[in-house]
Protein backbone atom coordinates (compact mmCIF):
# COMPACT_ATOMS: atom_id res chain seq x y z
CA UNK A 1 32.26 22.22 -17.31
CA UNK A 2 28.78 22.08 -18.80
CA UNK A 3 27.20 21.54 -22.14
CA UNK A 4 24.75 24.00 -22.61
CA UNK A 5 24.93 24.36 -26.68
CA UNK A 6 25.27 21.56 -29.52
CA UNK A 7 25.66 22.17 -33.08
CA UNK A 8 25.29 18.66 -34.99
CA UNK A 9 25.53 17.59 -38.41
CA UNK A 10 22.10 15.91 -40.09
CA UNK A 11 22.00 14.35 -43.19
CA UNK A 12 20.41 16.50 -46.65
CA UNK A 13 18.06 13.01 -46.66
CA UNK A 14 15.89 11.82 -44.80
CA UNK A 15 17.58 8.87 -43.02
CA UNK A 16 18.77 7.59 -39.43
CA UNK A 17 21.56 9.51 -38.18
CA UNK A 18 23.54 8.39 -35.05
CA UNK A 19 24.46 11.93 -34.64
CA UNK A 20 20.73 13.47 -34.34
CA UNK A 21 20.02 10.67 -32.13
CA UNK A 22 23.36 11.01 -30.03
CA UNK A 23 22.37 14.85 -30.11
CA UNK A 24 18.64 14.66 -29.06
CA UNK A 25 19.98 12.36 -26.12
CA UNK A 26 22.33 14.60 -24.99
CA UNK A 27 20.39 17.45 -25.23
CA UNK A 28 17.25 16.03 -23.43
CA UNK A 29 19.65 14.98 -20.85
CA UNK A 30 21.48 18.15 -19.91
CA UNK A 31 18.96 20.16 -21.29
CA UNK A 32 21.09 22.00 -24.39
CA UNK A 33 20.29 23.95 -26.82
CA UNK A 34 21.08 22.31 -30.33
CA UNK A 35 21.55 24.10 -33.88
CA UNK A 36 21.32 21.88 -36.87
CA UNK A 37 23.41 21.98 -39.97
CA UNK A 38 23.15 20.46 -43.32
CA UNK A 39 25.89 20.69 -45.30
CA UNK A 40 25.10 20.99 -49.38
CA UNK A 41 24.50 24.11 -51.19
CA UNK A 42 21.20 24.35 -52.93
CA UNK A 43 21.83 23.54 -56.69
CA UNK A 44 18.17 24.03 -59.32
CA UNK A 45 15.11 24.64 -57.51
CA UNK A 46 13.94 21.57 -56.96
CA UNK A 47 16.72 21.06 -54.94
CA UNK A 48 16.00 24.15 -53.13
CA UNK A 49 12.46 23.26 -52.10
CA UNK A 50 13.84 19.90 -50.61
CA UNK A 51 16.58 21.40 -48.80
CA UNK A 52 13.45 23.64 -47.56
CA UNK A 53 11.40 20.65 -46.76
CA UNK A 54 14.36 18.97 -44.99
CA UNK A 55 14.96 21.55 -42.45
CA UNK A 56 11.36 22.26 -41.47
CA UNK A 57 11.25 18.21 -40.96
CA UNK A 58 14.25 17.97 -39.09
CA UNK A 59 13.00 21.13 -36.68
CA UNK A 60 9.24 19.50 -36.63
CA UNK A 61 11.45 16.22 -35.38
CA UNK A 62 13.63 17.76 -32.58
CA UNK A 63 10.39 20.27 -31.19
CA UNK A 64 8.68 17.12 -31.19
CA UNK A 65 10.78 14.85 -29.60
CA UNK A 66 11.01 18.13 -27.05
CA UNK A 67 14.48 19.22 -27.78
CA UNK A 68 15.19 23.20 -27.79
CA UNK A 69 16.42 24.03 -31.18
CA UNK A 70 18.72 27.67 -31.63
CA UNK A 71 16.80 29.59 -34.78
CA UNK A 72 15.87 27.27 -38.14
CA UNK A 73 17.99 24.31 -39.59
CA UNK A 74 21.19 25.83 -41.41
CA UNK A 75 22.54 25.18 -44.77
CA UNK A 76 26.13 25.22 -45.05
CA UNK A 77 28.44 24.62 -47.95
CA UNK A 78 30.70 21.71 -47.70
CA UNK A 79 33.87 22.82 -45.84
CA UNK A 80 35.45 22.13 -42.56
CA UNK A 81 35.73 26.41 -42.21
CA UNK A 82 31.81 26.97 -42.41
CA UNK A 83 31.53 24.77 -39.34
CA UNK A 84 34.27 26.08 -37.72
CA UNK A 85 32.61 29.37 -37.93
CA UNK A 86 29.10 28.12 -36.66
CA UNK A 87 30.76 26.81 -34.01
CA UNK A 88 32.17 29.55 -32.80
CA UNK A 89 28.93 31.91 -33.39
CA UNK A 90 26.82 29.49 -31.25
CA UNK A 91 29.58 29.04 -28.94
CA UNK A 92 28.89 25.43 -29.02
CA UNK A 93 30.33 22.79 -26.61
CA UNK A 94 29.86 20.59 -28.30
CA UNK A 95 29.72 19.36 -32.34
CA UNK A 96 28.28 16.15 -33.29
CA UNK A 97 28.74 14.61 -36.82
CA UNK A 98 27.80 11.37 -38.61
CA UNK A 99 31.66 10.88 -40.01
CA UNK A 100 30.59 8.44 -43.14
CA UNK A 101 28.06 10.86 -44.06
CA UNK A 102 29.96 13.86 -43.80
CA UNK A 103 32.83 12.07 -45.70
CA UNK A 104 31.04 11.60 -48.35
CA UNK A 105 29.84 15.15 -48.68
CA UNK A 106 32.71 16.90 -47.83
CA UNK A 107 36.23 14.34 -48.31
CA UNK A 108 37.46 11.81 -46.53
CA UNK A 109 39.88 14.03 -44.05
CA UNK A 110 37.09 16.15 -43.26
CA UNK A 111 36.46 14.98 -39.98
CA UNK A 112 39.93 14.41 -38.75
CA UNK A 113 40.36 18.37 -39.74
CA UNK A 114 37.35 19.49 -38.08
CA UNK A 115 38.63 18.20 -34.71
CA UNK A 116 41.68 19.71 -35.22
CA UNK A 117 40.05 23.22 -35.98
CA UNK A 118 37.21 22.99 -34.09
CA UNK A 119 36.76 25.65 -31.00
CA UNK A 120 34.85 22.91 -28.75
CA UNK A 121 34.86 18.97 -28.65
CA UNK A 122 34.23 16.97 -31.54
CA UNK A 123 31.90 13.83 -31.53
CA UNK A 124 31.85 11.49 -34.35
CA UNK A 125 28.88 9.33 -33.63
CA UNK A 126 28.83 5.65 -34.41
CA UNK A 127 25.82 3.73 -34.44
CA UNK A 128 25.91 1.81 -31.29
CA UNK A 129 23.58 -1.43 -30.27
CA UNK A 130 22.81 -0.56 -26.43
CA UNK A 131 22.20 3.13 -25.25
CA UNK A 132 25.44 5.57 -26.03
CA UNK A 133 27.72 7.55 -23.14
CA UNK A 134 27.04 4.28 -20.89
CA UNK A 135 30.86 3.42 -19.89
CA UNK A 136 33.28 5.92 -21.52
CA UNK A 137 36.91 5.41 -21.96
CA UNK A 138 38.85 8.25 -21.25
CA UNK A 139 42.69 8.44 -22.82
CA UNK A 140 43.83 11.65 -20.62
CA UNK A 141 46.74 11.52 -21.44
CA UNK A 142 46.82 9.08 -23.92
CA UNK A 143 50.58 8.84 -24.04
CA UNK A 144 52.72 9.17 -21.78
CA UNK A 145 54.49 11.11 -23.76
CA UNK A 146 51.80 13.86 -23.36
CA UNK A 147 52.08 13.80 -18.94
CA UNK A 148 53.63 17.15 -19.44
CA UNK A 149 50.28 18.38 -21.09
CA UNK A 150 48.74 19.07 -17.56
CA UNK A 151 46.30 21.62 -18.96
CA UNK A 152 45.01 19.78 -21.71
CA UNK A 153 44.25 16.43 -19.99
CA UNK A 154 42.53 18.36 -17.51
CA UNK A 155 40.45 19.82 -19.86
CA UNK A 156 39.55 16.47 -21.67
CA UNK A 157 38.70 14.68 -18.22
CA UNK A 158 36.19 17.75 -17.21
CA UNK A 159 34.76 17.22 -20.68
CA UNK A 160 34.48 13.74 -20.03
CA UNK A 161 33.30 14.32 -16.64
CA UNK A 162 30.06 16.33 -18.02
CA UNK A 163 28.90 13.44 -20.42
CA UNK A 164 29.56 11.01 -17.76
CA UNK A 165 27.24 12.45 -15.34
CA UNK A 166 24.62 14.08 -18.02
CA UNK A 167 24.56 9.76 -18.79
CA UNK A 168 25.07 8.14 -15.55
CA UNK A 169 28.09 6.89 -16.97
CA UNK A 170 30.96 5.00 -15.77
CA UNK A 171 34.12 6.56 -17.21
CA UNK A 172 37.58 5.20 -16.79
CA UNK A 173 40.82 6.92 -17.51
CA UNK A 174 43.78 5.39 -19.43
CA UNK A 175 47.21 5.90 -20.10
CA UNK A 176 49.45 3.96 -22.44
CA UNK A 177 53.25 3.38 -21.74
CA UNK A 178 55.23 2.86 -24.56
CA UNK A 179 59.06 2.22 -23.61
CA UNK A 180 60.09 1.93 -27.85
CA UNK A 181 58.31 5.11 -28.30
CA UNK A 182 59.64 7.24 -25.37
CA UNK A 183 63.05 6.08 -26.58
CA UNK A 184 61.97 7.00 -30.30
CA UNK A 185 61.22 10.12 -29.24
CA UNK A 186 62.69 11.46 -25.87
CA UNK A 187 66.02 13.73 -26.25
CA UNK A 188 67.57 10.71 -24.12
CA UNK A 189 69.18 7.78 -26.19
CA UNK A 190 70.22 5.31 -23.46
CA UNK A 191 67.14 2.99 -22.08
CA UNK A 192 68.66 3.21 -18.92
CA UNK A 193 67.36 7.19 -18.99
CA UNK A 194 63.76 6.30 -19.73
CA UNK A 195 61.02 6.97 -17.46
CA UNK A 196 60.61 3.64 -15.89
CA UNK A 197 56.88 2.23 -15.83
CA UNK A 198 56.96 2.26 -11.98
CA UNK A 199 57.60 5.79 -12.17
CA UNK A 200 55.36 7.16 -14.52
CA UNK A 201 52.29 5.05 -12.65
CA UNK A 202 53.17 7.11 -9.47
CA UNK A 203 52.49 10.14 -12.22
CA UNK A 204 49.43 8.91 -13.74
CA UNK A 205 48.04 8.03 -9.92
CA UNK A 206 48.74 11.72 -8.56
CA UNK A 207 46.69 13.37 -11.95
CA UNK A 208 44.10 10.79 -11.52
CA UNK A 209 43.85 12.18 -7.99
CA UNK A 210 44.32 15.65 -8.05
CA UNK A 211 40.81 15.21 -10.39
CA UNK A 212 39.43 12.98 -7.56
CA UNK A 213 39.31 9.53 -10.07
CA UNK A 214 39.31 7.02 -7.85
CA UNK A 215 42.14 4.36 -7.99
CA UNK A 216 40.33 1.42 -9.25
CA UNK A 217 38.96 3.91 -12.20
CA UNK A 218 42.52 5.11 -13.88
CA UNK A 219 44.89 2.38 -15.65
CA UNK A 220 48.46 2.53 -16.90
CA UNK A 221 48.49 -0.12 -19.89
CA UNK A 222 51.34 -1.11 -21.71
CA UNK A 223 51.51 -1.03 -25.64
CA UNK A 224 51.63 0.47 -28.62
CA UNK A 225 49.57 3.71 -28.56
CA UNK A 226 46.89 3.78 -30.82
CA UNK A 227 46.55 -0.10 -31.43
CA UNK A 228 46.50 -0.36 -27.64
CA UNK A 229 43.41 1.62 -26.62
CA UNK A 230 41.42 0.95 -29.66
CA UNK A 231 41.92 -2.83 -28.80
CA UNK A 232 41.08 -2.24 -25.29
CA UNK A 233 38.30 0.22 -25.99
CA UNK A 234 37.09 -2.62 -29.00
CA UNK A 235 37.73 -6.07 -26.76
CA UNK A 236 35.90 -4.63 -23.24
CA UNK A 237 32.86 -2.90 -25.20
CA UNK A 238 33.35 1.00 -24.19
CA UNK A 239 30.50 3.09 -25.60
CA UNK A 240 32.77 6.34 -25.87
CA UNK A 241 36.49 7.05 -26.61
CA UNK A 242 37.49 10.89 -24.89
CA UNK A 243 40.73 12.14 -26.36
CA UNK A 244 42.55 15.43 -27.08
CA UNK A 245 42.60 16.65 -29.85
CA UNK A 246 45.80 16.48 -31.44
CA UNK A 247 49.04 19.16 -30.77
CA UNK A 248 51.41 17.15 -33.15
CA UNK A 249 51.92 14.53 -35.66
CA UNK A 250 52.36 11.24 -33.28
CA UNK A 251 48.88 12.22 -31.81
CA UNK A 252 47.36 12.87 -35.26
CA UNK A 253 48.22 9.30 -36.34
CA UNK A 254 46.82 8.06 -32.78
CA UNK A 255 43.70 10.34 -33.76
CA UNK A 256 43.44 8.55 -37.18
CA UNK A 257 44.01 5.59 -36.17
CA UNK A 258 41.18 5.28 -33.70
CA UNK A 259 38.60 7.07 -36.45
CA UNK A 260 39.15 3.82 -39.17
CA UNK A 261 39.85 1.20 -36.09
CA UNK A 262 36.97 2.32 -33.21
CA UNK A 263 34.15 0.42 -32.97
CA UNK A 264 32.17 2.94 -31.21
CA UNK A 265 31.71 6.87 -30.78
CA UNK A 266 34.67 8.87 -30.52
CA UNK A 267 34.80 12.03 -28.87
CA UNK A 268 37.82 14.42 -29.55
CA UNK A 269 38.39 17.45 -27.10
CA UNK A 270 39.96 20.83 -28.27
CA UNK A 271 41.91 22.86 -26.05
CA UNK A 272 39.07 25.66 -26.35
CA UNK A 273 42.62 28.31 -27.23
CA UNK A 274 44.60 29.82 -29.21
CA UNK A 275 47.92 27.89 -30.81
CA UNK A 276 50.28 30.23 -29.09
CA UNK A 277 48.39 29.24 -25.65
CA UNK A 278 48.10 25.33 -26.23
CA UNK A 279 51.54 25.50 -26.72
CA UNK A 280 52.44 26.65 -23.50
CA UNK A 281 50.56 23.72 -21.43
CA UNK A 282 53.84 22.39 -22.39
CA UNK A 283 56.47 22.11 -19.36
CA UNK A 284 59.39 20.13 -21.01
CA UNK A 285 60.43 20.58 -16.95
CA UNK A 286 57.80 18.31 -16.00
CA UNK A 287 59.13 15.37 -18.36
CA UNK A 288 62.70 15.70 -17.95
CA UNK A 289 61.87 15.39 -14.27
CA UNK A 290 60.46 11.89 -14.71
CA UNK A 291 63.92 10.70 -16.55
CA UNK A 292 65.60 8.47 -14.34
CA UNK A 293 69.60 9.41 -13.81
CA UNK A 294 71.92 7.13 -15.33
């Protein structure tokens, strides 16, 4: 996995953005090319001459600052589609947004939709007090609900894997168990036919492996899923929260969640397919295995 192409998300004003500045990092870094979008339609003609003075500033800025831009600033209307589309015709690997500034353009769900829709990661860039992608915390799977998503958390850790090294990062991998939720929502009523915790950490350790984490760099914590690793992530000061994005509803609450609780950056990965193919890195096989027999 590498990031060759960015698209990110400036603000119409002139004003700091954690995303340019995330996206000008990571760009000098790995040396990407980035495309810039403002999103707004032009209204009178004033506003059209500022929009006009905008994007020759912000391309002055990056050129400057010695960042290869992809063609002239774009100006897209409001809308999680438009995006989508850019996206897609850059064949980005990446899109960076601001998320209160693109709230307040576009809606408050307009982030949690992007990463849902989007063809490549998502980063929602949060201002951060010490240089960003330093020590990234890397839920792959998140749940282990989701060990039977062997494709998917694959795909997150590579993505992970690429900012790590573009920063000279230190990236850990965790994994929540949650014995009331596995009951909540495994076929299997009895506690005595959940996955015990000694089990699934024999799991977690052979994926950890089979990527070539090292032992002391994956952890099995127990907890409540979302409140677990955004208190973790929050309490030991991680830079960056990796993810998946999400397949179903449990994981879009986890995904919400984490975008009002996270006190840092938070980058969602997409599956980079189709729904019909996401759906089968599924192997309902693969969990039932883990149940323990009565």
């Amino acid at each position: 996995m590498q990031i060759r192409s960015l698209v990110v998300v400036a603000p119409s004003q002139n004003r700091y953005s954690a995303a340019m500045e995330q996206a000008i990092d990571l760009a000098t870094a790995v040396d990407a090319t980035v495309t810039v979008a403002i999103l707004g339609s032009a209204g009178s003609d004033g506003k059209r001459v500022d929009i006009r003075a905008r994007q020759k500033s912000l391309a002055t800025d990056l050129l400057d600052r010695g960042v290869r831009i992809n063609a002239e600033v774009v100006v897209l209307k409001p809308g999680v589609n438009a995006l989508v589309r850019l996206a897609k015709a850059c064949t980005a690997d990446l899109l960076i947004l601001d998320p209160a500034l693109v709230q307040a353009d576009a809606g408050a769900d307009f982030a949690l939709m992007l990463m849902q829709q989007a063809p490549c990661a998502v980063l929602s860039a949060q201002e951060q007090p010490i240089r960003s992608h330093g020590k990234l915390f890397v839920a792959a799977p998140a749940s282990c609900e989701d060990l039977d998503q062997i494709a998917l958390n694959t795909h997150v850790v590579a993505v992970a894997k690429a900012i790590s090294q573009a920063r000279k990062a230190r990236m850990h991998l965790f994994t929540v168990y949650d014995q009331a939720a596995l009951l909540r929502h495994s076929k299997h009523y009895s506690l005595a036919e959940i996955p015990r915790y000694e089990t699934l950490v024999a799991e977690v350790r052979g994926f950890a492996a089979q990527l070539g984490i090292p032992a002391v760099h994956h952890h099995l914590i127990v907890g409540a899923c979302a409140h677990t690793l955004c208190a973790y992530a929050n309490r030991c000061g991680y830079d960056l929260v990796v993810i998946a994005s999400p397949l179903n509803a449990r994981q879009r609450e986890t995904l919400s969640y984490l975008m009002n609780h996270l006190q840092c950056s938070l980058l969602v990965v997409s599956a980079n397919a189709s729904d019909d193919r996401v759906a089968n890195l599924r192997s309902p096989g693969l969990f039932d295995s883990l149940v323990s027999p009565a």
